[in-house]
N, C-alpha and C. Protein backbone atom coordinates (compact mmCIF):
# COMPACT_ATOMS: atom_id res chain seq x y z
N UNK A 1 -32.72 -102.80 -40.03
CA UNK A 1 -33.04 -101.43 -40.38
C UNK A 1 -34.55 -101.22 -40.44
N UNK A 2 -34.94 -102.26 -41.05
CA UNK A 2 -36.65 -101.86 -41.23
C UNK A 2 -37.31 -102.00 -39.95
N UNK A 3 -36.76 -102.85 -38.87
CA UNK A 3 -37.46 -103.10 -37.61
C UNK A 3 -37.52 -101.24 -36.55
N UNK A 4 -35.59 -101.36 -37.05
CA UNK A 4 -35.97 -99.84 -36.24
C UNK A 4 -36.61 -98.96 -36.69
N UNK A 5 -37.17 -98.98 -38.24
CA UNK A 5 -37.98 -98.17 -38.67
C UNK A 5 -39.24 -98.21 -38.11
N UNK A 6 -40.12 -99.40 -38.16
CA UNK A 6 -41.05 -99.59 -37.35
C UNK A 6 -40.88 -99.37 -35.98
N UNK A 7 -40.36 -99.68 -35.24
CA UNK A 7 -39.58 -99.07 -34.03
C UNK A 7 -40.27 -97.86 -33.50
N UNK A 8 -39.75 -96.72 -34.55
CA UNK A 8 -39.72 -95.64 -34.15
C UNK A 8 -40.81 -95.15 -34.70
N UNK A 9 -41.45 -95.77 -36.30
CA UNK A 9 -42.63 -95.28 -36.71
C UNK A 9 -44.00 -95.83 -35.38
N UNK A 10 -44.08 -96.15 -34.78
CA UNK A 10 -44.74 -96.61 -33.87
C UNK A 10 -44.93 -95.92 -32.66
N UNK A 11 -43.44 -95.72 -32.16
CA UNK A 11 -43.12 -95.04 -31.01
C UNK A 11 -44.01 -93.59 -31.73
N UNK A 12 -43.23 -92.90 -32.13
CA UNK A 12 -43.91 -91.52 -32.80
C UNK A 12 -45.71 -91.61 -32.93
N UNK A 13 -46.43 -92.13 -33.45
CA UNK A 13 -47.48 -92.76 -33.67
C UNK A 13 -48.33 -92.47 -31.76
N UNK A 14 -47.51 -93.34 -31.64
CA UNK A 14 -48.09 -93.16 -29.90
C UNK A 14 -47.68 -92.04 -29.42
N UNK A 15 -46.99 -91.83 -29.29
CA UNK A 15 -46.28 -90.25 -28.91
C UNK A 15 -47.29 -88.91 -29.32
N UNK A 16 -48.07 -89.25 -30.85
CA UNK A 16 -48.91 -88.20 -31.20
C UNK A 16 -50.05 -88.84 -30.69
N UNK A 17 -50.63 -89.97 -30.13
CA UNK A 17 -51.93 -89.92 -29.35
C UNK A 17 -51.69 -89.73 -28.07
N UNK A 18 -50.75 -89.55 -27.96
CA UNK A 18 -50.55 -89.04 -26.37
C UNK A 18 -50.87 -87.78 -25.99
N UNK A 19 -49.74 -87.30 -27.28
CA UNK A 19 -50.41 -85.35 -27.26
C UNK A 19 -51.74 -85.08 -27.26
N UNK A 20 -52.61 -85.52 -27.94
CA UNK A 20 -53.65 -85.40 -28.39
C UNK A 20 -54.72 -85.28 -27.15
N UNK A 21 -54.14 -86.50 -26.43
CA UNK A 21 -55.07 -86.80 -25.18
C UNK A 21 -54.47 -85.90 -23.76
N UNK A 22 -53.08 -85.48 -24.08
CA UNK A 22 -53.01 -84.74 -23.28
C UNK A 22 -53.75 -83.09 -23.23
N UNK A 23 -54.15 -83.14 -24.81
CA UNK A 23 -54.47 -81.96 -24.74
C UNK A 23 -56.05 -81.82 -23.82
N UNK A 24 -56.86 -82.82 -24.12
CA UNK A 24 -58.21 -83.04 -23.71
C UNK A 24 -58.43 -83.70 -22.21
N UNK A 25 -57.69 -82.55 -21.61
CA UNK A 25 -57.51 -82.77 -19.98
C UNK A 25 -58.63 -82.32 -19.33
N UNK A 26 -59.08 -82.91 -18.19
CA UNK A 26 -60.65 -81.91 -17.59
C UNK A 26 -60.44 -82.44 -16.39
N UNK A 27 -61.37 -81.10 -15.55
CA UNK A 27 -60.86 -81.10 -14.07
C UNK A 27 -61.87 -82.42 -13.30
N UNK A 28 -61.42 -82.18 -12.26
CA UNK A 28 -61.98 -83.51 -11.43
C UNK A 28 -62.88 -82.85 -10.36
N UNK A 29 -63.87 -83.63 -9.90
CA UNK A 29 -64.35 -82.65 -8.84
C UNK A 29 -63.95 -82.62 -7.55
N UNK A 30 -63.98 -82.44 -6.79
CA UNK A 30 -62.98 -82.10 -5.59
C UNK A 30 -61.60 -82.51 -5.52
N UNK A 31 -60.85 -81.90 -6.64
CA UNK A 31 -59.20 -81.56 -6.51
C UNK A 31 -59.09 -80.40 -7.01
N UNK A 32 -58.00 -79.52 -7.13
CA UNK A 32 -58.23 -78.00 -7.09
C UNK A 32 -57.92 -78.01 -8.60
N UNK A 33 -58.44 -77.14 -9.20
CA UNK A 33 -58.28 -77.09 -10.91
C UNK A 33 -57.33 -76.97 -11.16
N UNK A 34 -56.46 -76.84 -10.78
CA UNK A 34 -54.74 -77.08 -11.32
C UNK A 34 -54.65 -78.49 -11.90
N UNK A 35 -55.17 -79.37 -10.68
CA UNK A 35 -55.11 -80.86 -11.37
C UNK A 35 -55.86 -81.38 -12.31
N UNK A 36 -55.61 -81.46 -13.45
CA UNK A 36 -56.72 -81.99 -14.15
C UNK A 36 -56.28 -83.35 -14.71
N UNK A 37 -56.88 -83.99 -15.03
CA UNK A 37 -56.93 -85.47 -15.63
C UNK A 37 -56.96 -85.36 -17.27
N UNK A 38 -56.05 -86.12 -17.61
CA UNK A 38 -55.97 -86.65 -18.64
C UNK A 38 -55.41 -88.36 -18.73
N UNK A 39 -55.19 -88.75 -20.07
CA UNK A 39 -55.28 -89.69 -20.50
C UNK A 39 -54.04 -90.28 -21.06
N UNK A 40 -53.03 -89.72 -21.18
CA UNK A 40 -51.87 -89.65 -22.23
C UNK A 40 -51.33 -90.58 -21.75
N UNK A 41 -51.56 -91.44 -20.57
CA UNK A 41 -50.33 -92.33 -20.34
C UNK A 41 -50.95 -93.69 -21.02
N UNK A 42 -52.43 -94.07 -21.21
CA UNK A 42 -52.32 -94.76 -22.05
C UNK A 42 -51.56 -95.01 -23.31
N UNK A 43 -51.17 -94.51 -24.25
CA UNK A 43 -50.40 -94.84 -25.16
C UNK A 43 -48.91 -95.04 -25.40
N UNK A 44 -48.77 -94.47 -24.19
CA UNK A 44 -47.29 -95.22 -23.50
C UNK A 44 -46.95 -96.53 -22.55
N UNK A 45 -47.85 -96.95 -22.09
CA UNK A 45 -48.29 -98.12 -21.39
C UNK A 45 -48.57 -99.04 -22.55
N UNK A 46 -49.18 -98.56 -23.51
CA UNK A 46 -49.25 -99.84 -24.76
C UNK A 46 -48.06 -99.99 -25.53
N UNK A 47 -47.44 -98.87 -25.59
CA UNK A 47 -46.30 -98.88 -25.97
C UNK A 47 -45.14 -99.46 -25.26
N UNK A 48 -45.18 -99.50 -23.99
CA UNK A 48 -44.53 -100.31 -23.19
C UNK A 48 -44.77 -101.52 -22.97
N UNK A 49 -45.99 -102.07 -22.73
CA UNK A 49 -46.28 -103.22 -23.15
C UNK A 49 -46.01 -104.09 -24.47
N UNK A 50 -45.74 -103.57 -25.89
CA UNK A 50 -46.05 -104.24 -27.14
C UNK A 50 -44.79 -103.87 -27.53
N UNK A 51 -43.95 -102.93 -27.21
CA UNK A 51 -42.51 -102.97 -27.37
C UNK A 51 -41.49 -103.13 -26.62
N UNK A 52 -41.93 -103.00 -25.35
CA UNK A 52 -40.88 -102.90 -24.11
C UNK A 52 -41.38 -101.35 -23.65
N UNK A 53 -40.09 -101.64 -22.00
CA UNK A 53 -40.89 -100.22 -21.50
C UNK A 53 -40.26 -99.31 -21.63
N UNK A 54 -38.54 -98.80 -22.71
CA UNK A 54 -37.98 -98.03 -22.91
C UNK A 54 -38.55 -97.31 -24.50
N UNK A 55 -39.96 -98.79 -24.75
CA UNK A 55 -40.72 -97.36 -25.94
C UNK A 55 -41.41 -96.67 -24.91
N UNK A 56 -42.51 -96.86 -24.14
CA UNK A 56 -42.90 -96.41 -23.26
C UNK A 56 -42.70 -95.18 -22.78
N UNK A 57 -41.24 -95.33 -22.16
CA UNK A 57 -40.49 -93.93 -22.24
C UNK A 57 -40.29 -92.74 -23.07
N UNK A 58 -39.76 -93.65 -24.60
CA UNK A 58 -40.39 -92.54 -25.63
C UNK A 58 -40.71 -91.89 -25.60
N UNK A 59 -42.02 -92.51 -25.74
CA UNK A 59 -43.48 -92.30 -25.71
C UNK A 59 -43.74 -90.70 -24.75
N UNK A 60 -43.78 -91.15 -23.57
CA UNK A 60 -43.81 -90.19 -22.21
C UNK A 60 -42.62 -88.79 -22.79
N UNK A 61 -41.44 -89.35 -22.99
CA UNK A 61 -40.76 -88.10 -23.18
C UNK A 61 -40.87 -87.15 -24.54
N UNK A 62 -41.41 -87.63 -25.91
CA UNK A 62 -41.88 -86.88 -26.84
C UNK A 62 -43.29 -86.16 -26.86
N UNK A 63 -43.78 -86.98 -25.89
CA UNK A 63 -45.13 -86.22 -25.94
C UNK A 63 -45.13 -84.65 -24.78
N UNK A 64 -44.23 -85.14 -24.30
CA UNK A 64 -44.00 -83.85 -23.27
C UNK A 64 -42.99 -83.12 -23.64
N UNK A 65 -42.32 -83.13 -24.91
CA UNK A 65 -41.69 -82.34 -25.57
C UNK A 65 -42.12 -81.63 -26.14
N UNK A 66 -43.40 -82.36 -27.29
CA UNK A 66 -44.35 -81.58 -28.15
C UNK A 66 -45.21 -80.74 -27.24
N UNK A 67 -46.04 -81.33 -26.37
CA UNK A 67 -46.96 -80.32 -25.36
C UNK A 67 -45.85 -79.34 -25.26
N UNK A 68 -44.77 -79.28 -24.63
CA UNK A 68 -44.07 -77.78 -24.24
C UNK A 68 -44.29 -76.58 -25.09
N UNK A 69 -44.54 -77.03 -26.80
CA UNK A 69 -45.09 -75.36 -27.19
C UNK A 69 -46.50 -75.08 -26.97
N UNK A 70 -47.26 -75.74 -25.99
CA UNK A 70 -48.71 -75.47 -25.06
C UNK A 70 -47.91 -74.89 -23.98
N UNK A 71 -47.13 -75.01 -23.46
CA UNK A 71 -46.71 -74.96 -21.46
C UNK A 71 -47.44 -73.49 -20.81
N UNK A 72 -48.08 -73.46 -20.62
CA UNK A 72 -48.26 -72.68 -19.35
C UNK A 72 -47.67 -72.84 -18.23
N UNK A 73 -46.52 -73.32 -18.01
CA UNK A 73 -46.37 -73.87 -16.87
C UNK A 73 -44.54 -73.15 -16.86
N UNK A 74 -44.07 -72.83 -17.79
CA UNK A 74 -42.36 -72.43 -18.08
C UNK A 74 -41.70 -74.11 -17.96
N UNK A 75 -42.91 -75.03 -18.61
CA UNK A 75 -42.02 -76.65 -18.58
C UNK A 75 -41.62 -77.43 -17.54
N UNK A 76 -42.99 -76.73 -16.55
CA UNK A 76 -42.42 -77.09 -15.15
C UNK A 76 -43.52 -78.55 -15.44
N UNK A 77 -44.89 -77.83 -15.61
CA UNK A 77 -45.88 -79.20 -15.86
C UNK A 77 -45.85 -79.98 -16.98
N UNK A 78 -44.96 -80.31 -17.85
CA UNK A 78 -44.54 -81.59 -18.21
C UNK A 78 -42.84 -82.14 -17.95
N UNK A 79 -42.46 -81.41 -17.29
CA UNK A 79 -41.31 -82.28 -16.11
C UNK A 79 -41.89 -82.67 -15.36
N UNK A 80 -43.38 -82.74 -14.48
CA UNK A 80 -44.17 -83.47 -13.63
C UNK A 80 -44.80 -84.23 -14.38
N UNK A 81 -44.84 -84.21 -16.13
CA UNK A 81 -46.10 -85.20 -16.22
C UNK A 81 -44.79 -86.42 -16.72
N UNK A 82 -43.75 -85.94 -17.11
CA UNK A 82 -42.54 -86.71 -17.59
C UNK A 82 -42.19 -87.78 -16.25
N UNK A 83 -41.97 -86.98 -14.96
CA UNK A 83 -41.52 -87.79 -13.89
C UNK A 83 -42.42 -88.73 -13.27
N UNK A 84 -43.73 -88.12 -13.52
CA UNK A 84 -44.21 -89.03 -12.56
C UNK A 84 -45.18 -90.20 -13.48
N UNK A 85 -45.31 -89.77 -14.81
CA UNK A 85 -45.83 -91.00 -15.87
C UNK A 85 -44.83 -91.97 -16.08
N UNK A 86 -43.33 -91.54 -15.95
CA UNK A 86 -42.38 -92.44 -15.82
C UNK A 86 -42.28 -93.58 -15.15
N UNK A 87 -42.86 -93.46 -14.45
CA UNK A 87 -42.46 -94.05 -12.78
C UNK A 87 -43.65 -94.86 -12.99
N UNK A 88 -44.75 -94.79 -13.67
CA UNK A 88 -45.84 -95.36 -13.93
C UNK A 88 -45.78 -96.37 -15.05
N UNK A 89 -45.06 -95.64 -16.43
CA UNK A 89 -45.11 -96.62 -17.65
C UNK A 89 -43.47 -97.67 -17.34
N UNK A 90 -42.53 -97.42 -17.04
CA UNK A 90 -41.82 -98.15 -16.33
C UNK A 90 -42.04 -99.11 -15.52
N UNK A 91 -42.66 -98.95 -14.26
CA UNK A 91 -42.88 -99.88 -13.40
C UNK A 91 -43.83 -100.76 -14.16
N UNK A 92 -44.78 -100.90 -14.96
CA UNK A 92 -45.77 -101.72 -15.50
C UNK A 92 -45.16 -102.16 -16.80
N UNK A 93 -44.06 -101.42 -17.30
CA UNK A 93 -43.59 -101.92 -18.56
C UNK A 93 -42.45 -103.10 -17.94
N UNK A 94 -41.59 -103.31 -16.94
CA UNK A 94 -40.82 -103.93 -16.40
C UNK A 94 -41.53 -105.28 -15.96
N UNK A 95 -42.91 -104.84 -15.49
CA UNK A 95 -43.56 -106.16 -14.62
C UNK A 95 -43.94 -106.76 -15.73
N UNK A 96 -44.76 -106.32 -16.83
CA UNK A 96 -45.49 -106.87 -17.81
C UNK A 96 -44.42 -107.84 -19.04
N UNK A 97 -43.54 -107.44 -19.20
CA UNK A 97 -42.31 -107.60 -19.72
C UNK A 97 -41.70 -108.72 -19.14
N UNK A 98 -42.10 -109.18 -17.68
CA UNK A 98 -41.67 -110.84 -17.33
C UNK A 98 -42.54 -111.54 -16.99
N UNK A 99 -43.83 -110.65 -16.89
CA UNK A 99 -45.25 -111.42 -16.98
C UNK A 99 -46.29 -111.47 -17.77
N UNK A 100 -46.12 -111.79 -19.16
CA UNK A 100 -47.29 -111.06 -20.29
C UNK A 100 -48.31 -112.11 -20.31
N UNK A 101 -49.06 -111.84 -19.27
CA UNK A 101 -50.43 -112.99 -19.17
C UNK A 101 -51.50 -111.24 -18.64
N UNK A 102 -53.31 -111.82 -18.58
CA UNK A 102 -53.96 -110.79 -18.36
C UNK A 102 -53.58 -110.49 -16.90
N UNK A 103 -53.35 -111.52 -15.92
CA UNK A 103 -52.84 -111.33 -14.16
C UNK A 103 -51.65 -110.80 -14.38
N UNK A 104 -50.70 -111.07 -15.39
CA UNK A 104 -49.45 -109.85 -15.23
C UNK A 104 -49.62 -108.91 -15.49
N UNK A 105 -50.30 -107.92 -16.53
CA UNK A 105 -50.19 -106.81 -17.00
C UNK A 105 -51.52 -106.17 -15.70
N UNK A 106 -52.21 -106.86 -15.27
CA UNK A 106 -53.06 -106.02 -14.13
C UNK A 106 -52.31 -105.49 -12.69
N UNK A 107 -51.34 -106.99 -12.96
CA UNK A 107 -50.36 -106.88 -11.45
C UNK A 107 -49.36 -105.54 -11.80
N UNK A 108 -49.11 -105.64 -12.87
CA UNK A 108 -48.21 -104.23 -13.88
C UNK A 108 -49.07 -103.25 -13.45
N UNK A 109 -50.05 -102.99 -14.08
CA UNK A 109 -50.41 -101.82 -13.95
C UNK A 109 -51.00 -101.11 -12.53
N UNK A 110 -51.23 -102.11 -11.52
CA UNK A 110 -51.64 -102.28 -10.21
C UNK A 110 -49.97 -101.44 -9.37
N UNK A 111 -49.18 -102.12 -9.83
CA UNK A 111 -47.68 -101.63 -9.90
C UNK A 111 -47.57 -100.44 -10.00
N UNK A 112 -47.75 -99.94 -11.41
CA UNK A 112 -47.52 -98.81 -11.67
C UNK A 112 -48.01 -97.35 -11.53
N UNK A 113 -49.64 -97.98 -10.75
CA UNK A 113 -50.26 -97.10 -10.00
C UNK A 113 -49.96 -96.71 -9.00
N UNK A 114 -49.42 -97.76 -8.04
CA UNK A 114 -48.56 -97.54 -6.87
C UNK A 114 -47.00 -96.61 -6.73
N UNK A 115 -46.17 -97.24 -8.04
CA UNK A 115 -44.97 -96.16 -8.50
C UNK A 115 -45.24 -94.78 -8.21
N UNK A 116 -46.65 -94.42 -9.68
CA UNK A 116 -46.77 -93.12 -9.78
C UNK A 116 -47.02 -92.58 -8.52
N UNK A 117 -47.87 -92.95 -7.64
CA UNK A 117 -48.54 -92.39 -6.65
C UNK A 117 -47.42 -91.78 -5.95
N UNK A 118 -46.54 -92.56 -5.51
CA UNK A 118 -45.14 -92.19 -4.36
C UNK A 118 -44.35 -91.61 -5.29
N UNK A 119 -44.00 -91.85 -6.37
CA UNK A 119 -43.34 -90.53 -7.29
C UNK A 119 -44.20 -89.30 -7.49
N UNK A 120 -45.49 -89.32 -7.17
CA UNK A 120 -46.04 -87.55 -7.77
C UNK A 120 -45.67 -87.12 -6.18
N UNK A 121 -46.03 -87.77 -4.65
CA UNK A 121 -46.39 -87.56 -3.40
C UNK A 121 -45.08 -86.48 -3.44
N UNK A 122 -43.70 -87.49 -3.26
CA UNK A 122 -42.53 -87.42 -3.62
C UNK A 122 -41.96 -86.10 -4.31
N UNK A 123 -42.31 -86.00 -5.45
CA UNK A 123 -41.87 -85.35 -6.04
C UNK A 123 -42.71 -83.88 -5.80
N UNK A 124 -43.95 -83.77 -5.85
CA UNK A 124 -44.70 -83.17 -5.54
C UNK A 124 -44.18 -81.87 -4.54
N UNK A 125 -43.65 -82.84 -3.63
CA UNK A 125 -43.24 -82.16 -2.11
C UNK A 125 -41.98 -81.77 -1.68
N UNK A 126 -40.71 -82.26 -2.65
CA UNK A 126 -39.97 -82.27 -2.85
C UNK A 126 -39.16 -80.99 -3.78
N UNK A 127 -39.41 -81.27 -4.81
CA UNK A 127 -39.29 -80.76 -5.87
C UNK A 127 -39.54 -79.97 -6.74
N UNK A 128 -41.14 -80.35 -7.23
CA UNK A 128 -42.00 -79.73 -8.04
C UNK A 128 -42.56 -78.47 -7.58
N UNK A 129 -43.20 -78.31 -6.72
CA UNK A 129 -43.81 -77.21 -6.09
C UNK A 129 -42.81 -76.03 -5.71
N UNK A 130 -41.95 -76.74 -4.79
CA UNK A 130 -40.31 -75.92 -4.56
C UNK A 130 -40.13 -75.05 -6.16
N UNK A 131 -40.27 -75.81 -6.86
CA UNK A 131 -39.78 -75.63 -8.62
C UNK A 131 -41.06 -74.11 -8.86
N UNK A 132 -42.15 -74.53 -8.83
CA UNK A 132 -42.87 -73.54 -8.98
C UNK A 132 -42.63 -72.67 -8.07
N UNK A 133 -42.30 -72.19 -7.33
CA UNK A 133 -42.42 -71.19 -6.09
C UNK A 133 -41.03 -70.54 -6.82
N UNK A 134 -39.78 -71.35 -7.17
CA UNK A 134 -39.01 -70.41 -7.56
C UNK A 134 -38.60 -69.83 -9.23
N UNK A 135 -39.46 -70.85 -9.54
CA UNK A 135 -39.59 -70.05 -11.24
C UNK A 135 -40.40 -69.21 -11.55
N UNK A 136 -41.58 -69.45 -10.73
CA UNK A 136 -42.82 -69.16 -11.21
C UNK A 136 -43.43 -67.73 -10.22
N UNK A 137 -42.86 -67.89 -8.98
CA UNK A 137 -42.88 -67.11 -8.03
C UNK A 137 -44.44 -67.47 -7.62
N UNK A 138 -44.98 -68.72 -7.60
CA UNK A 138 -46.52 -69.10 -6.87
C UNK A 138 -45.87 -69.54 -5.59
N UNK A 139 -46.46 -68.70 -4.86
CA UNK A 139 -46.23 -69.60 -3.67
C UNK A 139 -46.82 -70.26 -2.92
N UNK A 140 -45.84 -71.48 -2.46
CA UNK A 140 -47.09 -72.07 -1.93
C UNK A 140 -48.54 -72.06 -1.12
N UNK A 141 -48.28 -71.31 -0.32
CA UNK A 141 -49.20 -71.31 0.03
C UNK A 141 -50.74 -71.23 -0.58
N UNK A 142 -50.48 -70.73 -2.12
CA UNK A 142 -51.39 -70.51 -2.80
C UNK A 142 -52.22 -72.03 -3.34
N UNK A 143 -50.90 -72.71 -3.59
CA UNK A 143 -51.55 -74.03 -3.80
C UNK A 143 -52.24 -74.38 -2.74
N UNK A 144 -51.91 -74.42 -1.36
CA UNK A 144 -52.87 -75.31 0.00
C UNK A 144 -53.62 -74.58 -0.25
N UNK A 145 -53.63 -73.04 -0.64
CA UNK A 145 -55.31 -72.17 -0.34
C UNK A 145 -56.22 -72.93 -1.43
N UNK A 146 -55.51 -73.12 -2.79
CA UNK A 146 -56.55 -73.39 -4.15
C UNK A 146 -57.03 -74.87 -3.35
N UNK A 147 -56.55 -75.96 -2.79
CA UNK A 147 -56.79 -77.36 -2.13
C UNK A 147 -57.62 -77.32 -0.96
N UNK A 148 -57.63 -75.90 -0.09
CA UNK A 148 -58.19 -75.82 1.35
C UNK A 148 -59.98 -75.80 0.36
N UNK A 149 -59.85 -74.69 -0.74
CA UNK A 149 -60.83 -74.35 -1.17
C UNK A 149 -62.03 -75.41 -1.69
N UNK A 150 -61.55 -76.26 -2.12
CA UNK A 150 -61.93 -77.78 -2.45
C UNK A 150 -62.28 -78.16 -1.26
N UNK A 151 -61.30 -78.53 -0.16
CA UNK A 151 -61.12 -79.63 0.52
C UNK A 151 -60.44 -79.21 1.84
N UNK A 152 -61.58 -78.90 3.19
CA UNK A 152 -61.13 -78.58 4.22
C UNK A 152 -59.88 -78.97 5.40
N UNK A 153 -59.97 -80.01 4.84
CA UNK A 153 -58.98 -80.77 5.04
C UNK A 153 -57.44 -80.62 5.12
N UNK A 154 -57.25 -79.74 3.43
CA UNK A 154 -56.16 -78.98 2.84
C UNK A 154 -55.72 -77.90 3.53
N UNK A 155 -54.98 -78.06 4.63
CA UNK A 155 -54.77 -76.56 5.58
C UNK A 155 -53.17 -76.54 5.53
N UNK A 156 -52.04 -77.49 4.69
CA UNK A 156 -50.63 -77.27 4.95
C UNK A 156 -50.22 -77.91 3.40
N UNK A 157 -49.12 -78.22 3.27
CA UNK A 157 -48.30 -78.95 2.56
C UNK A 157 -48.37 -80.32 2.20
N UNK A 158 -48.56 -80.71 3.92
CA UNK A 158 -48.30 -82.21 3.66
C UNK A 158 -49.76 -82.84 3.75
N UNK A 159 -50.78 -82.11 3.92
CA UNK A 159 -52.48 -82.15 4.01
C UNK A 159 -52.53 -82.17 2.54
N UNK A 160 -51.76 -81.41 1.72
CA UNK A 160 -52.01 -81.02 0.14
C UNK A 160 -51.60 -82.51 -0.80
N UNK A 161 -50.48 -82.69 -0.06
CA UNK A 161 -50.07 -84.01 -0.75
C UNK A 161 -51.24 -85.02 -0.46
N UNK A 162 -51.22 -85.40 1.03
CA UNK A 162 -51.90 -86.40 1.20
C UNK A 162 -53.46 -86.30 0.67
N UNK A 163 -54.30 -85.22 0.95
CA UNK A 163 -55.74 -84.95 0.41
C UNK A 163 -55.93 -84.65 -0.98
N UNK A 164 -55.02 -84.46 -1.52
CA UNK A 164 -55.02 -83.95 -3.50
C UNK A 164 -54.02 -84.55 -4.38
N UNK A 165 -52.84 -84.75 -3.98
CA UNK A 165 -51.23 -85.01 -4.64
C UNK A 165 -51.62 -87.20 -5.31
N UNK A 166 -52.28 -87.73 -3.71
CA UNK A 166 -52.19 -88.75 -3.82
C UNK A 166 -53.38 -89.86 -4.28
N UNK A 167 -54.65 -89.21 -3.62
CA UNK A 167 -56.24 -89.42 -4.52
C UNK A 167 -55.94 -89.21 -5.94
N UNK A 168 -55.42 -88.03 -6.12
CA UNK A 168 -55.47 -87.82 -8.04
C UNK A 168 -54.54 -88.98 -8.25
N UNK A 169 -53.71 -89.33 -8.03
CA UNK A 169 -52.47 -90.30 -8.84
C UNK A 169 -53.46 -91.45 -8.82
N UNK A 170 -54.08 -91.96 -7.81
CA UNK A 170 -54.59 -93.11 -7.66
C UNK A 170 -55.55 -92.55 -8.68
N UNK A 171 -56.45 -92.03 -8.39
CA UNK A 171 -57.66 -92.26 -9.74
C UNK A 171 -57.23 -92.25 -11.31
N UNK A 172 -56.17 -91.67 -11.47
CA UNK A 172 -55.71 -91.18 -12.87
C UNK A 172 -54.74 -92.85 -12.86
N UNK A 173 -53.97 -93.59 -11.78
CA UNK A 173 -53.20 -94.56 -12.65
C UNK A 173 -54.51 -95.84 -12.58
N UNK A 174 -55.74 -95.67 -12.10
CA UNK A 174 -56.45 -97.15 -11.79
C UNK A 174 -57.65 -96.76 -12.99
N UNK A 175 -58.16 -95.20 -13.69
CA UNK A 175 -58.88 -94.92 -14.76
C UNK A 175 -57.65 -95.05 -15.70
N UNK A 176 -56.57 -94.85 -15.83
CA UNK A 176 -55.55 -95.35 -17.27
C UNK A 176 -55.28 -96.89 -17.24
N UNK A 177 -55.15 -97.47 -16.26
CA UNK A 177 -55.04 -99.08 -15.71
C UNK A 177 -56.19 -99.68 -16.64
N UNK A 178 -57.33 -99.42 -16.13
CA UNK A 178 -58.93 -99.76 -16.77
C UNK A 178 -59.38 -99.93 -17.94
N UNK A 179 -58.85 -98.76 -18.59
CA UNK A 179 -58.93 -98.59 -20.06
C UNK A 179 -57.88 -99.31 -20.74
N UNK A 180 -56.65 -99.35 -20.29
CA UNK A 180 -55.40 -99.85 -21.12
C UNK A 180 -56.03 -101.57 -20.82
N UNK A 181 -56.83 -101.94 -19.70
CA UNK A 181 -57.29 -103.49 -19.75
C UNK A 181 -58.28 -103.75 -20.98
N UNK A 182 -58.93 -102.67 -20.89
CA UNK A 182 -60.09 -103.05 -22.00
C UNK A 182 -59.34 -102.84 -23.16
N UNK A 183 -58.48 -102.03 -23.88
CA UNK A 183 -58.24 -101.77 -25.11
C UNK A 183 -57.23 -102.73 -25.46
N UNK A 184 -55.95 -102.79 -24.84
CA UNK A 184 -54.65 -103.55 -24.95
C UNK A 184 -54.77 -104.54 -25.75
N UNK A 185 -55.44 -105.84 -25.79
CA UNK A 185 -55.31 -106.94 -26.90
C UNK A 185 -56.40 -106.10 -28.09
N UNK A 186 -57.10 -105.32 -28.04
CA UNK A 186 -57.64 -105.08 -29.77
C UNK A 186 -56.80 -104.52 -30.09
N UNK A 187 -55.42 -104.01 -29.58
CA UNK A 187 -54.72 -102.79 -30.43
C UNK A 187 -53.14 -103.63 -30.49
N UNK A 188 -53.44 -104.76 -29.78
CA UNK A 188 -51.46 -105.46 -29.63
C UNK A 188 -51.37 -105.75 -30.76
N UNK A 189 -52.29 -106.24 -31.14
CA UNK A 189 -52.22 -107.40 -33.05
C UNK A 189 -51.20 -106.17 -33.78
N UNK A 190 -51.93 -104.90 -33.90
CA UNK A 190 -51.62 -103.60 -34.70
C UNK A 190 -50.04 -103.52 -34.13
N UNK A 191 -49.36 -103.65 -33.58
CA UNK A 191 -48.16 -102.84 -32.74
C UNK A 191 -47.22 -104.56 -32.56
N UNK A 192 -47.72 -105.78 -32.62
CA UNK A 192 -46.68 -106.50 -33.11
C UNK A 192 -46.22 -107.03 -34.05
């Protein structure tokens, strides 16, 4: 009983520095301001690491519960930050979880940069955008225009994925990768 107490007092714990950091998102320079960077998957990645990767999950899914009374989005942009941080704190919580040395959790998170990337591309193109166009009534095209505007490059859909969808995943899972290397053992002591 007391373990799942800690358990969950923990999980929650991370879950509110997640919010926190999700709130203190800022744009990037050449990706279109829609995308902005944040930080939140660190504390689900430690959480996946120091408990397994179904805290991890938690983690990812309470914090994008709480953000929803922020949404600008009608809950569309944290079902994208849910799916595709998933695919990120998962894949590195799974690898790290049969490899807990510093070469496993890099090969993890090296992993899970790769996950996210083909889950945002994926989903991105698939799904998400489709999702906005019919909830939201943006259409696409508006997104390639906000991406052309950036980035000449950006003239279709699949220009949008490849020139914006897939650079951001990579910088956002190899700057959360980076930091979760440097911080991870001062903060494991605390969380085992």
């Amino acid at each position: 009983m007391q373990l799942q107490f800690m358990y969950m007092t923990r999980t929650a714990v991370l879950a509110g520095a997640a919010v926190i950091l999700m709130l203190m998102d800022f744009p990037i320079v050449f990706m279109p301001g829609f995308l902005k960077m944040d930080l939140s998957e660190i504390p689900a990645i430690i959480g996946a690491f120091s408990m397994g990767p179904l805290a991890g999950l938690w983690v990812m899914l309470l914090k994008n519960l709480l953000h929803l009374t922020n949404s600008q989005t009608a809950g569309i942009g944290e079902l994208a930050n849910f799916l595709v941080g998933s695919a990120f704190v998962l894949t590195a919580g799974f690898i790290y979880r049969r490899y807990k040395s510093r070469q496993g959790a890099i090969t993890a998170l090296l992993s899970g940069t790769i996950a996210m990337t083909v889950a945002a591309a994926a989903l991105n193109y698939w799904v998400l955008i489709p999702l906005y166009q019919a909830v939201l009534n943006f259409p696409g095209e508006a997104v390639v225009n906000m991406g052309h505007a950036v980035n000449p490059f950006i003239i279709n859909l699949k220009t949008f994925i490849l020139f914006a969808i897939i650079p951001f995943n990579l910088l956002k899972g190899l700057l959360v990768s980076l930091i979760t290397i440097l911080i991870y053992k001062k903060l494991s002591h605390l969380l085992h």
